[in-house]
C-alpha atoms as a PDB file:
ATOM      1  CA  UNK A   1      10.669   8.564  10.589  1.00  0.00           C
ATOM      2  CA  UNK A   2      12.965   7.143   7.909  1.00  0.00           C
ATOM      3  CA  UNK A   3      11.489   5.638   5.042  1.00  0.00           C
ATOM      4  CA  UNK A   4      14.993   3.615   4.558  1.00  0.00           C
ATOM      5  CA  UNK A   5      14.345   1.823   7.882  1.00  0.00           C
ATOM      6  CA  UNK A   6      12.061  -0.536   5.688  1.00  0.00           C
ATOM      7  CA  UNK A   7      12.545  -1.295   2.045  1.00  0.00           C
ATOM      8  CA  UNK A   8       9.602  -0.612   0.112  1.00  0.00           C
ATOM      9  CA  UNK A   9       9.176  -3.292  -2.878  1.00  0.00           C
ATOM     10  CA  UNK A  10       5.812  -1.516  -4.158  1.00  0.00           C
ATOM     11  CA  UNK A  11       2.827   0.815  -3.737  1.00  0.00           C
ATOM     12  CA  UNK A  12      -0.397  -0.022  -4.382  1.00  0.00           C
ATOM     13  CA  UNK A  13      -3.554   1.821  -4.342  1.00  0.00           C
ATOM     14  CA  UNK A  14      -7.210   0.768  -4.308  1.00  0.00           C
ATOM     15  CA  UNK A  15     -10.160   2.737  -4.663  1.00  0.00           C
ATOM     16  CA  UNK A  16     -13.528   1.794  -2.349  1.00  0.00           C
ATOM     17  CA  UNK A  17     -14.592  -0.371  -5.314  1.00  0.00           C
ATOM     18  CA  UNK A  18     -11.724  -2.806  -5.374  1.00  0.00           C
ATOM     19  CA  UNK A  19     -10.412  -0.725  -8.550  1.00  0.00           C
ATOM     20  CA  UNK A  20      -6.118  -0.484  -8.962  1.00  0.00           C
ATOM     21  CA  UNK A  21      -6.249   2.955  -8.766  1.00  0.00           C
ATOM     22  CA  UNK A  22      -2.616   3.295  -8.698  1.00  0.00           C
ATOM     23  CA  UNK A  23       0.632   0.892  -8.378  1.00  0.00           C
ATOM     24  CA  UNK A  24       4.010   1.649  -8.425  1.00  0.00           C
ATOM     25  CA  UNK A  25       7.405  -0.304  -8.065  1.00  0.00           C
ATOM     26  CA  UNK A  26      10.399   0.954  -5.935  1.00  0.00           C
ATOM     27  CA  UNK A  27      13.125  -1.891  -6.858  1.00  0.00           C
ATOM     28  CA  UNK A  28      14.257  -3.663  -9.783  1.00  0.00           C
ATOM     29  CA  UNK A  29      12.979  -7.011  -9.049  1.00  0.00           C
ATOM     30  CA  UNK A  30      15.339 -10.130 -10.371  1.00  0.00           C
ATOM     31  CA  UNK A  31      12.186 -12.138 -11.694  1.00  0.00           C
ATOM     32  CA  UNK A  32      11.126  -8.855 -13.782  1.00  0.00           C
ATOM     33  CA  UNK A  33       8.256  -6.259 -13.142  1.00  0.00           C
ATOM     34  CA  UNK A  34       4.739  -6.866 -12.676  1.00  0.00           C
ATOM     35  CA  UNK A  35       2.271  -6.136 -15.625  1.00  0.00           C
ATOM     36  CA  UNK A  36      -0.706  -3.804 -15.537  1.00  0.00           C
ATOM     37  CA  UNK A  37      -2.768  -6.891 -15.444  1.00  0.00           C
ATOM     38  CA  UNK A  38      -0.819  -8.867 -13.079  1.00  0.00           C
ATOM     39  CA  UNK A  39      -0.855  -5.490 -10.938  1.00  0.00           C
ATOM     40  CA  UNK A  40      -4.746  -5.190 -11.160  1.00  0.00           C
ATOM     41  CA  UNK A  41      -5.325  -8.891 -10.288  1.00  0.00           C
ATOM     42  CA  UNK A  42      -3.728  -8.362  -7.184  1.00  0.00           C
ATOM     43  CA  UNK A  43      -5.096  -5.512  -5.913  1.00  0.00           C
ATOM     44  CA  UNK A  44      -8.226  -7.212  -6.478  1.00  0.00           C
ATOM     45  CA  UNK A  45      -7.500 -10.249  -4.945  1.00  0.00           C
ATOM     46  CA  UNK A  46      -6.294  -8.275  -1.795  1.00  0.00           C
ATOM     47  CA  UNK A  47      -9.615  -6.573  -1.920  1.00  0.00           C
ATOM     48  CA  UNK A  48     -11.598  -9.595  -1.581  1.00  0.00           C
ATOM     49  CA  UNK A  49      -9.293 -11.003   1.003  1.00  0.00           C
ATOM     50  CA  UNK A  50     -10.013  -8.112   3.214  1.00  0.00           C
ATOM     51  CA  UNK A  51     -13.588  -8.386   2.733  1.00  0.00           C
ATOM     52  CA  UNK A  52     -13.319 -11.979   3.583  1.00  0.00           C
ATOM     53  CA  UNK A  53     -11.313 -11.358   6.373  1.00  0.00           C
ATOM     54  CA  UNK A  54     -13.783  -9.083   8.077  1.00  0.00           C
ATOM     55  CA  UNK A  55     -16.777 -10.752   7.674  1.00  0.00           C
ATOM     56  CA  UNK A  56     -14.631 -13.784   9.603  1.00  0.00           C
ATOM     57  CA  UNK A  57     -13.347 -12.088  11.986  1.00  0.00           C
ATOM     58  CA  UNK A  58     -14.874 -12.966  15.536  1.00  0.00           C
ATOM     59  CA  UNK A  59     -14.351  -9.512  16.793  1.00  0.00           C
ATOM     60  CA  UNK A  60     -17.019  -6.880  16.093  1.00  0.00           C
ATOM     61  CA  UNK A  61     -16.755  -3.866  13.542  1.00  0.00           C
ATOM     62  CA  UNK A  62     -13.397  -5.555  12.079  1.00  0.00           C
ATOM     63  CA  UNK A  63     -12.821  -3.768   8.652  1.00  0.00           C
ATOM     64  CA  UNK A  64      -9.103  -4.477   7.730  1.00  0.00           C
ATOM     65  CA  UNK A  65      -6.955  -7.112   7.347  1.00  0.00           C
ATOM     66  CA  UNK A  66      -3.497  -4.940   8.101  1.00  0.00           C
ATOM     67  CA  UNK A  67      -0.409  -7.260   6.895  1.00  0.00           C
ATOM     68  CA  UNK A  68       0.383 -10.604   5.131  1.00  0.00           C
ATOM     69  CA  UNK A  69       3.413 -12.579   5.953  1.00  0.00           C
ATOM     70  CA  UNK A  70       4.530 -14.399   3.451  1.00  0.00           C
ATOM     71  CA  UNK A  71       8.526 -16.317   3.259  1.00  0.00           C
ATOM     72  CA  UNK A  72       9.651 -14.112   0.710  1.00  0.00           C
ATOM     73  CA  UNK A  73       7.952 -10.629   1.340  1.00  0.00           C
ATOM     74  CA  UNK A  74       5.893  -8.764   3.716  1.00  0.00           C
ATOM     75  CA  UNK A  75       2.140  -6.874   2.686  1.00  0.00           C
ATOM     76  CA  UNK A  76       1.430  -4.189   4.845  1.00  0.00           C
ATOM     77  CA  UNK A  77      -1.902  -2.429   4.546  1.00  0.00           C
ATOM     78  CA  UNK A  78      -3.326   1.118   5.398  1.00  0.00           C
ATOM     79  CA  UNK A  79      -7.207   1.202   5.526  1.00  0.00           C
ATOM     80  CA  UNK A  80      -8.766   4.765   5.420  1.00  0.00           C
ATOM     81  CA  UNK A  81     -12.524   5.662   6.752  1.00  0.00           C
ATOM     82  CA  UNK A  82     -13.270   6.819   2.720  1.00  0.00           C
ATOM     83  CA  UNK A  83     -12.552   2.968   1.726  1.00  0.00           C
ATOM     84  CA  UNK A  84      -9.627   3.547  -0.175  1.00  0.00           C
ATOM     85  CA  UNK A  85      -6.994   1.208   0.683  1.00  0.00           C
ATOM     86  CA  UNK A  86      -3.552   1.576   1.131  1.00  0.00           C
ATOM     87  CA  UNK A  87      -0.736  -1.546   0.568  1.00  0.00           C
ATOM     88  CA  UNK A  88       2.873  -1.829   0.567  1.00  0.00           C
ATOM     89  CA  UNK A  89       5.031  -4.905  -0.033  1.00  0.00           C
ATOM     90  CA  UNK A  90       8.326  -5.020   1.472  1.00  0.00           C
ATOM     91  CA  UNK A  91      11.579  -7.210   2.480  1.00  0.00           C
ATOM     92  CA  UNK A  92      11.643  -9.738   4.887  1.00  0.00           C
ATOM     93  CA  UNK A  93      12.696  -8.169   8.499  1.00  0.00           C
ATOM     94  CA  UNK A  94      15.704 -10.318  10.563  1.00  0.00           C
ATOM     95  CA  UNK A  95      13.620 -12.647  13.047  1.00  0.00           C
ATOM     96  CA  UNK A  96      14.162 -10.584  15.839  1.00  0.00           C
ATOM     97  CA  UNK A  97      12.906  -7.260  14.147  1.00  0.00           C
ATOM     98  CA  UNK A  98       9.007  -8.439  12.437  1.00  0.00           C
ATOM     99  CA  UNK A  99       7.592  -5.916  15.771  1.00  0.00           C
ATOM    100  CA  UNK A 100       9.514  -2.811  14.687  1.00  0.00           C
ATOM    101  CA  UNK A 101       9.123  -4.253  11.170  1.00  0.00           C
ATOM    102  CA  UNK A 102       5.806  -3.897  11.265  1.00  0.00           C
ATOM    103  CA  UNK A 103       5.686  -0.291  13.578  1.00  0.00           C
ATOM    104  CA  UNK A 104       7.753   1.495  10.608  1.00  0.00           C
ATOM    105  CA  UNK A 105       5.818  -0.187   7.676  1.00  0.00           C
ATOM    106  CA  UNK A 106       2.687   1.140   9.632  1.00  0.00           C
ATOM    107  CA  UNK A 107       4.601   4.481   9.761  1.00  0.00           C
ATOM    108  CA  UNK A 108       5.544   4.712   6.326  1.00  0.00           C
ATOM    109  CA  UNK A 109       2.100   4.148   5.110  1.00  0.00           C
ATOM    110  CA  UNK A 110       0.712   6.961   7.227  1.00  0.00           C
ATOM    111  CA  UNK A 111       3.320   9.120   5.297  1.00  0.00           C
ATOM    112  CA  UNK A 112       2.021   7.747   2.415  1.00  0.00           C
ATOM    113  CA  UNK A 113      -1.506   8.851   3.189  1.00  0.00           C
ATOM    114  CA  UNK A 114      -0.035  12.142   4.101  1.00  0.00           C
ATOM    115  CA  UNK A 115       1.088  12.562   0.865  1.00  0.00           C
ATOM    116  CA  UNK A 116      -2.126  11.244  -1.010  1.00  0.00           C
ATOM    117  CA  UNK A 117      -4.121  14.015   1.005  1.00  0.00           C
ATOM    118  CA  UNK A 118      -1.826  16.807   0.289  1.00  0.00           C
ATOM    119  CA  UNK A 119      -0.933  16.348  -3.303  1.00  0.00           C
ATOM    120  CA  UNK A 120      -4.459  14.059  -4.840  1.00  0.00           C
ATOM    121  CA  UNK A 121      -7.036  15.413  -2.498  1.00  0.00           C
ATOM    122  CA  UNK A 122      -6.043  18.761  -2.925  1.00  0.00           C
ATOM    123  CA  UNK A 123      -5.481  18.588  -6.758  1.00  0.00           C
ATOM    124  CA  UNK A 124      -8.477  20.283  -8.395  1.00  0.00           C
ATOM    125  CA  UNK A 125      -8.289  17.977 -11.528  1.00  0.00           C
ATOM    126  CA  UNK A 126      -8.174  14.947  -9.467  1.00  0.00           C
ATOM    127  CA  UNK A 127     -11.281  13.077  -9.875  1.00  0.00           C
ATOM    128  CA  UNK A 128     -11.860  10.748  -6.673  1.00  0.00           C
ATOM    129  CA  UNK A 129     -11.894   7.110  -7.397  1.00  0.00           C
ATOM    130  CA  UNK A 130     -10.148   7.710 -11.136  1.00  0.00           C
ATOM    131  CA  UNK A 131      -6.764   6.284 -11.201  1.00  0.00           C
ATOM    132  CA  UNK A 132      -3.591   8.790 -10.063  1.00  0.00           C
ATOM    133  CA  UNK A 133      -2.008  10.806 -12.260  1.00  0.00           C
ATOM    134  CA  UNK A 134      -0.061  13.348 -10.039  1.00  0.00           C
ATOM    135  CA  UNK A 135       3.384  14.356 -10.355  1.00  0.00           C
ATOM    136  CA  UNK A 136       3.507  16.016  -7.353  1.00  0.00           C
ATOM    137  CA  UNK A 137       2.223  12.594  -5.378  1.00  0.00           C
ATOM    138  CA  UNK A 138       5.343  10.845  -7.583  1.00  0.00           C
ATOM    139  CA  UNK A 139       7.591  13.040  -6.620  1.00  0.00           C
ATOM    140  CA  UNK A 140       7.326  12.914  -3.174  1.00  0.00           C
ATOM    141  CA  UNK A 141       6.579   9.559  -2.993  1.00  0.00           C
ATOM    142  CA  UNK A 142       9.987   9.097  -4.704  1.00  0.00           C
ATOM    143  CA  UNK A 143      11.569  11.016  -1.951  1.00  0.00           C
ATOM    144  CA  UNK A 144       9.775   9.190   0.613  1.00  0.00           C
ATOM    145  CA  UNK A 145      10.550   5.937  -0.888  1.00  0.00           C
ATOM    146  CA  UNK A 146      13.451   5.265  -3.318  1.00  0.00           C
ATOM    147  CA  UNK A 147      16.324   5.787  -0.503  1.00  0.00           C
END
């Protein structure tokens, strides 16, 4: 799976609390980056929508809200069974492309998780829920991301 297929905008991270614990940016965006605040505000927002969202939903045992389609940018989100939540925002796929769109956005955040678990799971000085601080998760994310 090729990361490249879809381009990545930005990462976010959210603990089981609703907390940012970690955001980062893959392009230079024309309108300027997002501030720690702005960043934080949406990841809460996002939380509450997918709270919302399942306690609307008319099927039973509903607990994520997976994607947001919006005219300028797709959210794609990654739900884990220890609450912490997973989101990407990326381009806008051609018409005919949203299904596979969506199938490699779903794929990328799996390697995402992949990487979370192997580099901030397994870092000894990681404390769970406390915002990331990992070069090792940077790194590969970087490789996983930035082509």
């Amino acid at each position: 799976m090729s990361a490249s297929l879809v381009s990545v905008l930005s990462l976010y991270v959210i603990n089981k609390s609703g907390g940012l614990i970690y955001n980062r940016d893959f392009v230079q965006r024309a309108a300027g980056r997002i501030d720690v605040s702005d960043a934080m505000r949406l990841g809460s927002i996002w939380f509450s929508l997918h709270a919302i969202a399942a306690q609307l939903s008319p099927t039973p045992n509903a607990k994520t809200l997976k994607s947001l389609h919006a005219d300028t940018f797709h959210l794609h989100c990654l739900h884990v069974p220890s609450g912490t939540t997973f989101f990407i925002i990326t381009n806008v796929p051609a018409p005919n492309q949203a299904q596979q769109h969506a199938q490699r956005a779903a794929d990328v955040l799996q390697a995402v998780y992949a990487a979370y678990a192997k580099y901030v799971l397994r870092n000894p000085f990681y404390e769970t829920e406390m915002p990331i601080r990992c070069e090792l998760f940077d790194a590969a994310l970087s490789a996983l991301l930035s082509r």
